[in-house]
C-alpha atoms as a PDB file:
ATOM      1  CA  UNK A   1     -70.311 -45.614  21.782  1.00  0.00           C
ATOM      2  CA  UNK A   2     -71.584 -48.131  24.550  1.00  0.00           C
ATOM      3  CA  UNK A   3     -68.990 -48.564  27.679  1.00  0.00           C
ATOM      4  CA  UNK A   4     -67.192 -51.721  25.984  1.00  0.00           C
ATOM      5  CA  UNK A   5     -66.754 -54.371  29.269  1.00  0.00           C
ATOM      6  CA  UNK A   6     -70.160 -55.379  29.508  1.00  0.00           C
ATOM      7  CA  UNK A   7     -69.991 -55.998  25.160  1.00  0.00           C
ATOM      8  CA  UNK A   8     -66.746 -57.645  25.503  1.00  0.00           C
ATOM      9  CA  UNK A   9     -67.655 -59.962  28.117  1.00  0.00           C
ATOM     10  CA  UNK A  10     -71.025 -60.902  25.853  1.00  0.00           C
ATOM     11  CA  UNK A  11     -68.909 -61.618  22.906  1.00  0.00           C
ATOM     12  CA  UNK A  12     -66.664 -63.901  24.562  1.00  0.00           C
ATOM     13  CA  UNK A  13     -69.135 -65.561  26.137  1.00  0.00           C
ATOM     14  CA  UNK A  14     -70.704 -66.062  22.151  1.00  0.00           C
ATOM     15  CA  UNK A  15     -67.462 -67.585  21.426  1.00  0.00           C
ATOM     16  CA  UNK A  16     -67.673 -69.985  24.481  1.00  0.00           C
ATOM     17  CA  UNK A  17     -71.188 -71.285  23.286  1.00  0.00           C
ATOM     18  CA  UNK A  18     -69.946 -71.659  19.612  1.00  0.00           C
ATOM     19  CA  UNK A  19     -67.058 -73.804  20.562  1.00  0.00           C
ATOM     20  CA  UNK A  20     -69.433 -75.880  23.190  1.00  0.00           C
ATOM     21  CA  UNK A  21     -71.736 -76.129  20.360  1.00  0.00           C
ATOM     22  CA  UNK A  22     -69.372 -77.755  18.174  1.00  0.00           C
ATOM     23  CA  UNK A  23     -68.123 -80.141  20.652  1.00  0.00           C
ATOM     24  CA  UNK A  24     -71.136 -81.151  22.082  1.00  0.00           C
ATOM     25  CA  UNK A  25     -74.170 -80.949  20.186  1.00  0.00           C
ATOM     26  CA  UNK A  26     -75.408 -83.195  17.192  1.00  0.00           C
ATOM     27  CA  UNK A  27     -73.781 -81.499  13.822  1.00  0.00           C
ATOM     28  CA  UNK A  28     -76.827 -80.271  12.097  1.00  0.00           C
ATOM     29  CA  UNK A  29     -77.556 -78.450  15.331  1.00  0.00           C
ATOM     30  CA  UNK A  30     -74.014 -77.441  15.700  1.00  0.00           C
ATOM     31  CA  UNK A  31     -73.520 -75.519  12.872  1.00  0.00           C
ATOM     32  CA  UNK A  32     -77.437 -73.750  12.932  1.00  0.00           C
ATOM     33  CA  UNK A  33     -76.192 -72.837  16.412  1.00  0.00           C
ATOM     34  CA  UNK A  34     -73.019 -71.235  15.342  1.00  0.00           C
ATOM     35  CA  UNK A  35     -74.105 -69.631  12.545  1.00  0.00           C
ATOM     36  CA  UNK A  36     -77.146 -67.605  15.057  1.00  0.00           C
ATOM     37  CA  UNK A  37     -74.493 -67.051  16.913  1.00  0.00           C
ATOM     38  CA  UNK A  38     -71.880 -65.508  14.721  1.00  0.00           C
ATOM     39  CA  UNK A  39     -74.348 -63.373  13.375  1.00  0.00           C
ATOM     40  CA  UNK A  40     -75.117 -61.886  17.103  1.00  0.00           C
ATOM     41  CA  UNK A  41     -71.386 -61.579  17.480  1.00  0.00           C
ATOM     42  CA  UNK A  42     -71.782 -59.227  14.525  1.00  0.00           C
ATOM     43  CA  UNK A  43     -75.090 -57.465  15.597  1.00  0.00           C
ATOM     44  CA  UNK A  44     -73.487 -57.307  18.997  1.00  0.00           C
ATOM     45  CA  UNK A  45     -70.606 -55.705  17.656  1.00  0.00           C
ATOM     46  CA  UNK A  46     -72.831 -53.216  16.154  1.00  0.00           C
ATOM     47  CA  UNK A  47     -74.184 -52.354  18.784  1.00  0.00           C
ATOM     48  CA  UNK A  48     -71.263 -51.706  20.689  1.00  0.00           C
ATOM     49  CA  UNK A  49     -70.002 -49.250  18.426  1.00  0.00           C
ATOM     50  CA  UNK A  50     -73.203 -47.509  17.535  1.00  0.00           C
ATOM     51  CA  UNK A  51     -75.777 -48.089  19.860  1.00  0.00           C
ATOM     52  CA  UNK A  52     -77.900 -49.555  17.530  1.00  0.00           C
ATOM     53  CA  UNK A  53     -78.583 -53.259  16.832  1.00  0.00           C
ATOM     54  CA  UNK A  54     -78.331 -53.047  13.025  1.00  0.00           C
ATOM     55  CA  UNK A  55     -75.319 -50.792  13.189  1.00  0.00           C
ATOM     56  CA  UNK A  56     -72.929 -53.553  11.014  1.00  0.00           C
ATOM     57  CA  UNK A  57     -75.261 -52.193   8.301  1.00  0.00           C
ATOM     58  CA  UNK A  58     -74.713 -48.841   8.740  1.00  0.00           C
ATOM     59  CA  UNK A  59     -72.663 -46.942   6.225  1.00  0.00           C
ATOM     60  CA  UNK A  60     -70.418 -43.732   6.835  1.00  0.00           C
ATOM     61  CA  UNK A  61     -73.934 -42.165   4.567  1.00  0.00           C
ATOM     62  CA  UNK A  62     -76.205 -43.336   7.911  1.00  0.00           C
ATOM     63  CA  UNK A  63     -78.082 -45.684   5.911  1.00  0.00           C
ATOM     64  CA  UNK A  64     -78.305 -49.125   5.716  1.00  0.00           C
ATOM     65  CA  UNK A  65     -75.792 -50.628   2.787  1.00  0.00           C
ATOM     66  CA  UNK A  66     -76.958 -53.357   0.628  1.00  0.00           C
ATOM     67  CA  UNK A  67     -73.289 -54.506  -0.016  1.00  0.00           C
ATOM     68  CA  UNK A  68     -72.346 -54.793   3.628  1.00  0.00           C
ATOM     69  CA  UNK A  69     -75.789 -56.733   4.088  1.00  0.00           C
ATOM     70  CA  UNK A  70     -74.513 -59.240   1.310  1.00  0.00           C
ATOM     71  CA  UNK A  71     -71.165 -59.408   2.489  1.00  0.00           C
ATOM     72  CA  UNK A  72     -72.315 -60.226   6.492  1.00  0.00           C
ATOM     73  CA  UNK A  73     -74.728 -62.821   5.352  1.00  0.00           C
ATOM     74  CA  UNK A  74     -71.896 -64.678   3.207  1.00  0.00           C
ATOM     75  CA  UNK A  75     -69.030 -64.178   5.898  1.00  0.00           C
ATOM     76  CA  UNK A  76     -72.078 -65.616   8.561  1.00  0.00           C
ATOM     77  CA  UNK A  77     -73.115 -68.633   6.733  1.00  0.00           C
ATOM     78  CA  UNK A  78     -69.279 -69.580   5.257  1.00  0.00           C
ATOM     79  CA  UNK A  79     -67.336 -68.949   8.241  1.00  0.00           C
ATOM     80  CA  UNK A  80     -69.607 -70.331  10.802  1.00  0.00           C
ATOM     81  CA  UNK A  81     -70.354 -73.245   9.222  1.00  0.00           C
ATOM     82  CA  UNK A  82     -67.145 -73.490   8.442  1.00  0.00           C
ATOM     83  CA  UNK A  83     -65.761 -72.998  12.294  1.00  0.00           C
ATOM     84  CA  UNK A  84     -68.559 -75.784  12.992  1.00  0.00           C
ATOM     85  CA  UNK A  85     -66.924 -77.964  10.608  1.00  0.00           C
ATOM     86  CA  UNK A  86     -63.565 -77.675  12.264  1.00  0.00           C
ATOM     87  CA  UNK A  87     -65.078 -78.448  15.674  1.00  0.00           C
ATOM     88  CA  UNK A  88     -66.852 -81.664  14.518  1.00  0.00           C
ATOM     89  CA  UNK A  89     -64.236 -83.145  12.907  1.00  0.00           C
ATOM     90  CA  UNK A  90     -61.975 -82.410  15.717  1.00  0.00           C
ATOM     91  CA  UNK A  91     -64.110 -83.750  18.615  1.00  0.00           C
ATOM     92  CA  UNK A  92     -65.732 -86.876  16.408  1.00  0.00           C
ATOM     93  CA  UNK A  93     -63.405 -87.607  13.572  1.00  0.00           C
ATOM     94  CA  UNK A  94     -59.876 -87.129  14.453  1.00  0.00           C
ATOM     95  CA  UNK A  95     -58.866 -90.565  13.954  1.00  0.00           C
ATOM     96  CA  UNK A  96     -60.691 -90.900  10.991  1.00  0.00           C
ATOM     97  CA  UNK A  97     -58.906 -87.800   9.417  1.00  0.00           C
ATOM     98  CA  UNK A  98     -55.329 -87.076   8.815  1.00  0.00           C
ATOM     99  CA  UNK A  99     -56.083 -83.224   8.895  1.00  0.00           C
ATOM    100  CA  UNK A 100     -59.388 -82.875  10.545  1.00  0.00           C
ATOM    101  CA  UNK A 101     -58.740 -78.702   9.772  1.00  0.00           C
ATOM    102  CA  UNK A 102     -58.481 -79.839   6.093  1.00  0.00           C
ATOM    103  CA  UNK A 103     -61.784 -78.684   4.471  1.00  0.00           C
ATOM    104  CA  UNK A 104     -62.322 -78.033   0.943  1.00  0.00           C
ATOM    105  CA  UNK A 105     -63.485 -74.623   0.014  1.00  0.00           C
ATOM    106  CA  UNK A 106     -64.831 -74.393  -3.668  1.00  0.00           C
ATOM    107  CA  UNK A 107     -63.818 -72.354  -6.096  1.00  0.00           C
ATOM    108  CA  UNK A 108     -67.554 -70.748  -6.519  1.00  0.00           C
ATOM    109  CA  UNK A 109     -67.458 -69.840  -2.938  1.00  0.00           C
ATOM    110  CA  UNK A 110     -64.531 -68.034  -3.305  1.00  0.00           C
ATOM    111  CA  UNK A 111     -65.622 -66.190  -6.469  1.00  0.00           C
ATOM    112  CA  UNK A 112     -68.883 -65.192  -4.254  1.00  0.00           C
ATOM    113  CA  UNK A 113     -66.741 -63.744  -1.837  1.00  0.00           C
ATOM    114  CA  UNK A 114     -64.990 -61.547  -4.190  1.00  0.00           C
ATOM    115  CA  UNK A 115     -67.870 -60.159  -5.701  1.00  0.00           C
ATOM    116  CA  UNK A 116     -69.130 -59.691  -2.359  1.00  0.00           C
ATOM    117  CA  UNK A 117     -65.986 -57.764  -1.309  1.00  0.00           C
ATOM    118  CA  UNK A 118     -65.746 -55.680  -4.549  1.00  0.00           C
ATOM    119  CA  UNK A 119     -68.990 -54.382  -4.410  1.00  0.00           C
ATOM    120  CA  UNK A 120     -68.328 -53.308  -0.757  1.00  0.00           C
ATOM    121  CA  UNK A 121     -64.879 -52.083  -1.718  1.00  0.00           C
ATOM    122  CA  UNK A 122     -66.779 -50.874  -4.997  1.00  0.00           C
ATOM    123  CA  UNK A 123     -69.506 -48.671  -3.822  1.00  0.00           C
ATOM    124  CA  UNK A 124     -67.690 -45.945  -1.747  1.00  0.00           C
ATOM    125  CA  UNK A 125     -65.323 -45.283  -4.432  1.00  0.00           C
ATOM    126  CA  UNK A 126     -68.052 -44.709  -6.741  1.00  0.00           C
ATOM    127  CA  UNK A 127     -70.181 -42.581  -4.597  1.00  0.00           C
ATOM    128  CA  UNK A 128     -66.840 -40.424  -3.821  1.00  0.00           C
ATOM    129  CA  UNK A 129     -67.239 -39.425  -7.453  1.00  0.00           C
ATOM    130  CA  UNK A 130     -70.081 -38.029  -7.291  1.00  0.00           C
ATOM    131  CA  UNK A 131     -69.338 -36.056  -4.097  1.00  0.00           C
ATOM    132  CA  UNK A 132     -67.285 -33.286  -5.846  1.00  0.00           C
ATOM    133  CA  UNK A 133     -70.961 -32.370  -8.245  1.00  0.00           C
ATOM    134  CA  UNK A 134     -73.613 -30.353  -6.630  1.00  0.00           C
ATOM    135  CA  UNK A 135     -77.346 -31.029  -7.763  1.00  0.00           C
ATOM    136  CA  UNK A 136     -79.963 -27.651  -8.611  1.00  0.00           C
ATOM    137  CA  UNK A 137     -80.488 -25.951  -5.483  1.00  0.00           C
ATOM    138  CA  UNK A 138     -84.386 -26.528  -6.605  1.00  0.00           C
ATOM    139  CA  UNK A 139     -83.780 -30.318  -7.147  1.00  0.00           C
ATOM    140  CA  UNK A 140     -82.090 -31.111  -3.926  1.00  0.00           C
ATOM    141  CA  UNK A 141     -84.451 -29.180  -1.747  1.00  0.00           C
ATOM    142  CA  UNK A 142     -87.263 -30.985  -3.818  1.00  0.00           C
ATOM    143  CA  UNK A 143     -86.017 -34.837  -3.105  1.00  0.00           C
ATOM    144  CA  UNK A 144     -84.837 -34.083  -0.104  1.00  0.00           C
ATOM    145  CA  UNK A 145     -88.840 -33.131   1.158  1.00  0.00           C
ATOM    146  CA  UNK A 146     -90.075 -36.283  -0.711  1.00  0.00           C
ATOM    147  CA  UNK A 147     -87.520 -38.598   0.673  1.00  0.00           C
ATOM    148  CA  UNK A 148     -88.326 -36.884   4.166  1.00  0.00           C
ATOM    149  CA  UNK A 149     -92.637 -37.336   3.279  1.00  0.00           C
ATOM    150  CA  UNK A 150     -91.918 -40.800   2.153  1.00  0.00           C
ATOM    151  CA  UNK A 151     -90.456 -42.165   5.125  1.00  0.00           C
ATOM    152  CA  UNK A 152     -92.169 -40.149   7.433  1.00  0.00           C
ATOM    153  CA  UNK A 153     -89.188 -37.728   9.000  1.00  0.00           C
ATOM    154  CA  UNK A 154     -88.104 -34.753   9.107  1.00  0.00           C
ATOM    155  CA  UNK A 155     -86.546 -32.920   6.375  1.00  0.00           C
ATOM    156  CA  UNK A 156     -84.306 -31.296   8.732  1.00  0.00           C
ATOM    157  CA  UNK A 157     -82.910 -34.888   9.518  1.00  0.00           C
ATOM    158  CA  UNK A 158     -81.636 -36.063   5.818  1.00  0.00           C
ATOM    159  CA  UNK A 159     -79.103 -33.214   3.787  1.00  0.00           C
ATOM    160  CA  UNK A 160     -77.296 -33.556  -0.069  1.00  0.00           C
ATOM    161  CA  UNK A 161     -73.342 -34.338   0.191  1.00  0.00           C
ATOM    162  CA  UNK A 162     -72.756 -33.498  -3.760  1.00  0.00           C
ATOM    163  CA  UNK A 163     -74.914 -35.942  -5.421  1.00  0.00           C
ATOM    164  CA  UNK A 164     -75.863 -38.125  -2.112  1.00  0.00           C
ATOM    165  CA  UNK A 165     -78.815 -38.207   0.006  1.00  0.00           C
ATOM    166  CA  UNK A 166     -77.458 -39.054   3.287  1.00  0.00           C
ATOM    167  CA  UNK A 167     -79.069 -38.897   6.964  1.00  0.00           C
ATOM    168  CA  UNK A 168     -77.243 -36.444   9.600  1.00  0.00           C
ATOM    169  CA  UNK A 169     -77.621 -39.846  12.198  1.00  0.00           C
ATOM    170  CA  UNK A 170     -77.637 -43.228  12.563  1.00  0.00           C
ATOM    171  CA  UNK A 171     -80.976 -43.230  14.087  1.00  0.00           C
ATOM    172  CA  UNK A 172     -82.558 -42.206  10.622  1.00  0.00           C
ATOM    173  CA  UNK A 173     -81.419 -45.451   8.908  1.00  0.00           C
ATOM    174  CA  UNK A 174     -84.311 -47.590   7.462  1.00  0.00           C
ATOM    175  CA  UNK A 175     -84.526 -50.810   5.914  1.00  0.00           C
ATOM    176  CA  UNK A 176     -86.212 -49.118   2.696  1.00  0.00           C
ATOM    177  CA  UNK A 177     -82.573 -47.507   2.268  1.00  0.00           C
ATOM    178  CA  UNK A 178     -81.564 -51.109   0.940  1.00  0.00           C
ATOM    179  CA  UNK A 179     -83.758 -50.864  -2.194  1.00  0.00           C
ATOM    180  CA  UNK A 180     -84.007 -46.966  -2.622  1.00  0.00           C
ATOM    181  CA  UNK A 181     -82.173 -44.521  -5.003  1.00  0.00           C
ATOM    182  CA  UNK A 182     -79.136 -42.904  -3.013  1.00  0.00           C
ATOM    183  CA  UNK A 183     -78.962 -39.598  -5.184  1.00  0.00           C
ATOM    184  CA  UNK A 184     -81.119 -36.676  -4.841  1.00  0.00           C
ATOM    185  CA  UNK A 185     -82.398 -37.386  -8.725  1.00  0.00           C
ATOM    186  CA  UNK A 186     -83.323 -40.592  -7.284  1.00  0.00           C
ATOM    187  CA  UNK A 187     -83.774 -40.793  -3.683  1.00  0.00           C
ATOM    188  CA  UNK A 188     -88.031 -40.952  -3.577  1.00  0.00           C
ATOM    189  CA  UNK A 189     -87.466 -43.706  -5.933  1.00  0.00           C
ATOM    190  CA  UNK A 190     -87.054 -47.313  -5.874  1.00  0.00           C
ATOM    191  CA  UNK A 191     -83.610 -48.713  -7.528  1.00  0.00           C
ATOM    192  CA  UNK A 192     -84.747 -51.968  -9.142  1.00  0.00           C
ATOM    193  CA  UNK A 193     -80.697 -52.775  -9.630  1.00  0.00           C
ATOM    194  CA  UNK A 194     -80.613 -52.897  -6.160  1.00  0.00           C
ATOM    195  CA  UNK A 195     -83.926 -54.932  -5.772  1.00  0.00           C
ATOM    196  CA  UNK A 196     -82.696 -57.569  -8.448  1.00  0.00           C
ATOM    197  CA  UNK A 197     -79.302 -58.218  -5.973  1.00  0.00           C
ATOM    198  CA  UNK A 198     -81.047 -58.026  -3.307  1.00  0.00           C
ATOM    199  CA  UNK A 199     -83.514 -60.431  -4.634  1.00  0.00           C
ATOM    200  CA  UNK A 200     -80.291 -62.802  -6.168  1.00  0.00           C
ATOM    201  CA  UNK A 201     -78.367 -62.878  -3.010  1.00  0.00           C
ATOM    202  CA  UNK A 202     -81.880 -63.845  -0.488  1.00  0.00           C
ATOM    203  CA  UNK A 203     -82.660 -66.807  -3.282  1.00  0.00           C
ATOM    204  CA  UNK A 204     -78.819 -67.847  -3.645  1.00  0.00           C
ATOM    205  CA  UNK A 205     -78.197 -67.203   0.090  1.00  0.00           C
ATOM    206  CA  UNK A 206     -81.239 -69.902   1.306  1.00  0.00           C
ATOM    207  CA  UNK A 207     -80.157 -72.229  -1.504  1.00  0.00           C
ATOM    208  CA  UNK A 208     -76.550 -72.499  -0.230  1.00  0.00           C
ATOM    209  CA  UNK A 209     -77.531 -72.604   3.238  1.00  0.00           C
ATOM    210  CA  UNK A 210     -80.003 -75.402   2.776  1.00  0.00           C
ATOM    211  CA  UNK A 211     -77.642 -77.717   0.397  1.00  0.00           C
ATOM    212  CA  UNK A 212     -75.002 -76.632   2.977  1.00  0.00           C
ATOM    213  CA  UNK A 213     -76.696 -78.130   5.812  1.00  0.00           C
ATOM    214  CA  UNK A 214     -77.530 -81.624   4.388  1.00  0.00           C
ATOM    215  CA  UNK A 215     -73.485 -81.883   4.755  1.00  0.00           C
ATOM    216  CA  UNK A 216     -74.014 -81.994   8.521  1.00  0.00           C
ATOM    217  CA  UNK A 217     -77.008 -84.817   8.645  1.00  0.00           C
ATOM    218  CA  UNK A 218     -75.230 -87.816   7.782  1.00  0.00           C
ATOM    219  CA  UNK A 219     -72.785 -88.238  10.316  1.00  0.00           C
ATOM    220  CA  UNK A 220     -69.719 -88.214   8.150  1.00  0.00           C
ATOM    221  CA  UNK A 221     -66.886 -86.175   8.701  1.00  0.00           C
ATOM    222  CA  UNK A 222     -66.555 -82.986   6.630  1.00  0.00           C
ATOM    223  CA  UNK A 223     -64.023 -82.965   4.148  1.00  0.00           C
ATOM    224  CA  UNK A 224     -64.959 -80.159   1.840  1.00  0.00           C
ATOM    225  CA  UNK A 225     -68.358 -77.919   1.411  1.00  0.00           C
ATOM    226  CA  UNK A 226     -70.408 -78.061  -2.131  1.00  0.00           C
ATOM    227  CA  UNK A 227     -69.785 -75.924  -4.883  1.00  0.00           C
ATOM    228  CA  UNK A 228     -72.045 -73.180  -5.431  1.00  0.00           C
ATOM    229  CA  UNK A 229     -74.045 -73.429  -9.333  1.00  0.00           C
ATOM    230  CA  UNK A 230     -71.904 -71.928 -11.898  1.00  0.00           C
ATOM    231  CA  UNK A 231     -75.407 -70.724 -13.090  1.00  0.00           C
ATOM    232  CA  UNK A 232     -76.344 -68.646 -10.125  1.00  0.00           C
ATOM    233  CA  UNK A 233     -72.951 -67.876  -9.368  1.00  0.00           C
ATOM    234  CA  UNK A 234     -72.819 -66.136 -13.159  1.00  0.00           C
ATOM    235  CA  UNK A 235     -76.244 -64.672 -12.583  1.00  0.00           C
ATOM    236  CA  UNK A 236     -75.597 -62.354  -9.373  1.00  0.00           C
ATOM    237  CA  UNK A 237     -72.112 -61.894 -11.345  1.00  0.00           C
ATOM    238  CA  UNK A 238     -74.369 -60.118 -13.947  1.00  0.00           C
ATOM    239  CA  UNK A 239     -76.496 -58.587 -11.127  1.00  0.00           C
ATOM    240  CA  UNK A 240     -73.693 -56.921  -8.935  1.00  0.00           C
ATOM    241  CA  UNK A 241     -72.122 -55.269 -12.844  1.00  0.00           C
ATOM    242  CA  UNK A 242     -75.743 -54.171 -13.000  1.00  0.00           C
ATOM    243  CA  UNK A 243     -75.957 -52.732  -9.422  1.00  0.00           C
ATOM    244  CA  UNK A 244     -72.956 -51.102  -9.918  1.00  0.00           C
ATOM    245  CA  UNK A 245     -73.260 -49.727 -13.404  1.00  0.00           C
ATOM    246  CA  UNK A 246     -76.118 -48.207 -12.563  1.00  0.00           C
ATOM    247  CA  UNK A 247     -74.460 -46.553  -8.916  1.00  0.00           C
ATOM    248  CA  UNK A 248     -72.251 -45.122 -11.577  1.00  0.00           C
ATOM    249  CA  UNK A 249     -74.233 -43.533 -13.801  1.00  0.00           C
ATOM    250  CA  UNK A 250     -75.519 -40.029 -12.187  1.00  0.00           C
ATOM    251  CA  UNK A 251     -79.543 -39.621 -11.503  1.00  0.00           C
ATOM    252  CA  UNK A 252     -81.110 -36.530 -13.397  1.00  0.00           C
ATOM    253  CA  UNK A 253     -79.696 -33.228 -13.670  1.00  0.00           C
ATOM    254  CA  UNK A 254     -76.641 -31.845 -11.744  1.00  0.00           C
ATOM    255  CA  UNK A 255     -74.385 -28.990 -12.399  1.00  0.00           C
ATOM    256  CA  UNK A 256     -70.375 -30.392 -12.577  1.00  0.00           C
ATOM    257  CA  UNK A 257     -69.617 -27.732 -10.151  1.00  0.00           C
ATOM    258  CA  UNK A 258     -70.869 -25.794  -7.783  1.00  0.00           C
ATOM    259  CA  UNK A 259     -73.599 -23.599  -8.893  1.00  0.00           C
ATOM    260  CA  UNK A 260     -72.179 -20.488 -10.713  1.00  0.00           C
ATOM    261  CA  UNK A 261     -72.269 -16.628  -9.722  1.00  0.00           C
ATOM    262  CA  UNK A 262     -75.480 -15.404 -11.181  1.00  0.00           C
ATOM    263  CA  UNK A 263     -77.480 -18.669 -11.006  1.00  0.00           C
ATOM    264  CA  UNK A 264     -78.986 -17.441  -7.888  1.00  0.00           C
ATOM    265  CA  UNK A 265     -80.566 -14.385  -6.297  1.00  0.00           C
ATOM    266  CA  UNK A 266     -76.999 -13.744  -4.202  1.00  0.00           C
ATOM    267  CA  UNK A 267     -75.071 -14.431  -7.788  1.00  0.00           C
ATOM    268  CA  UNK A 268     -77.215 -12.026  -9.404  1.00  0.00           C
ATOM    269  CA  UNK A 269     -77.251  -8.954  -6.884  1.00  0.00           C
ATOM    270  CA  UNK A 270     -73.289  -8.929  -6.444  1.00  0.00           C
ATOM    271  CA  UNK A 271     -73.095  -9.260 -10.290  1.00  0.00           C
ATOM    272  CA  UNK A 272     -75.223  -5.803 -10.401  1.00  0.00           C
ATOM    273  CA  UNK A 273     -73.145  -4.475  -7.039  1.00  0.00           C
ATOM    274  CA  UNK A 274     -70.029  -5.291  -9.543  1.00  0.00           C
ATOM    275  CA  UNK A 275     -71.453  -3.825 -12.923  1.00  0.00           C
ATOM    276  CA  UNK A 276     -72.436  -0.859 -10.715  1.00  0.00           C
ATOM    277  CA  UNK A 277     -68.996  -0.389  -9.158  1.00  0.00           C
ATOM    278  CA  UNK A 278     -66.987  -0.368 -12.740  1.00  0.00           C
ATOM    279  CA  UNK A 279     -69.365   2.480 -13.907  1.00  0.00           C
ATOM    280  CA  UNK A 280     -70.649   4.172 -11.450  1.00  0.00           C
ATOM    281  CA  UNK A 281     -71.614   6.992 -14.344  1.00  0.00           C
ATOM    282  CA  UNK A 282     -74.658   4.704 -15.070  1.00  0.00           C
ATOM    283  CA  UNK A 283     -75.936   4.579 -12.071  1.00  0.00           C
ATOM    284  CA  UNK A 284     -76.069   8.850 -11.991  1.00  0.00           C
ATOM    285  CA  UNK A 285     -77.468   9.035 -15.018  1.00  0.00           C
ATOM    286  CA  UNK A 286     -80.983  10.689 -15.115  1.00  0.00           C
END
């Protein structure tokens, strides 16, 4: 972890610009400039805890997480539009307004929130499942060198907890981890589950953030944001089940516990050590 003054002083002065933003600058610009600027609050925050400038992103696995990707692109685009809301109505509309902090939140959004937050909420416990089985010996060594040959690393940098392909740093995280199998059944492969949310939340994400923005262009004060499609919203409803069903449901073979005495060479030879211990008679036989 970075020495945190230098971080905390950035971040405060982040805040500083947001709030200037709102007060000062047109609204369409205001709330483009505090959106950037929550989201490098959050990248800076990152970075301050794990040197890296993606580190929000990074999971306890050392890979990037699609769910915490969805969930910071929501909480950036809701909240800071919603703190440049506040700000506008505050510094050009107080009169007008008999609670300029009154701003209607639709229902939709905050459905899309808690689908967002279950599948972050979601995920861990389902990969903690799959912690306690242990894959083949031969299958785990044999993704792990493909996922390694894939993206170009070592092998001695990724290693099988249970089920899960995970990297030994934080450093190893790639942007392919967002659409790539997470198991060592499926690790060299891509997850099209993941590829369909990740595709649903881009397309839904621009929408929102375009029809959000034509709230700040006319000059009126902000009394409530628009509601989301019940279409779309229903659609990455569907998508996140999907993504989820299918983080549930194990990738190839795997042995429910750890691999049994005798399944390997060491099983094998104590096995014989033991059978040639209870009767030793065999063993001095011509």
């Amino acid at each position: 972890m970075a020495s945190g003054t230098p971080y905390a002083v950035a971040l405060a002065v982040i805040l500083a610009m947001m709030v200037g933003a709102g007060f000062r600058a047109p609204p369409w610009l205001a709330q483009a400039v505090c959106v950037l600027l929550l989201l490098g609050f959050i990248l800076l925050a990152g970075r301050a805890i794990t040197g890296l400038w993606w580190g929000a992103l990074i999971d306890e696995r050392n890979k990037m997480s699609l769910s915490r990707l969805q969930l910071m692109l929501w909480t950036v685009v809701i909240l800071g539009s919603f703190f440049a809301a506040v700000l506008i109505n505050l510094s050009r509309h107080r009169a007008a307004m008999s609670n300029p902090l009154a701003i209607g939140i639709p229902q939709q959004l905050w459905a899309l929130m808690g689908i967002s937050t279950t599948a972050l909420v979601g995920s861990p416990l389902i990969r903690s499942t799959k912690r306690a089985s242990q894959p083949s010996a031969s299958e785990a060594e044999r993704s792990l060198a493909a996922i390694a040959a894939a993206k170009g690393v070592s092998r001695q940098q990724l290693a099988a907890r249970g089920l899960e392909v995970v990297n030994k740093s934080p450093t190893d995280a790639r942007w392919s981890d967002l659409v790539e199998g997470e198991e060592t059944g499926n690790g060299a492969h891509l997850d099209l589950g993941k590829v369909q949310n990740l595709y649903f939340t881009l397309v839904l994400v621009v929408v929102y953030v375009a029809t959000l923005a034509s709230s700040f262009l006319d000059g009126k004060p902000i009394e409530e944001f628009p509601p989301l499609d019940d279409g779309m919203l229903a659609l990455l409803g569907i998508s996140h089940v999907g993504y989820l069903g299918l983080k549930a449901t194990p990738a190839g073979p795997r042995n429910s516990t750890a691999e049994a005495p005798g399944s390997t060479a060491e099983g094998t030879a104590a096995r014989r050590s033991r059978a040639g211990e209870e009767h030793p008679e065999t063993e001095a036989a011509p």
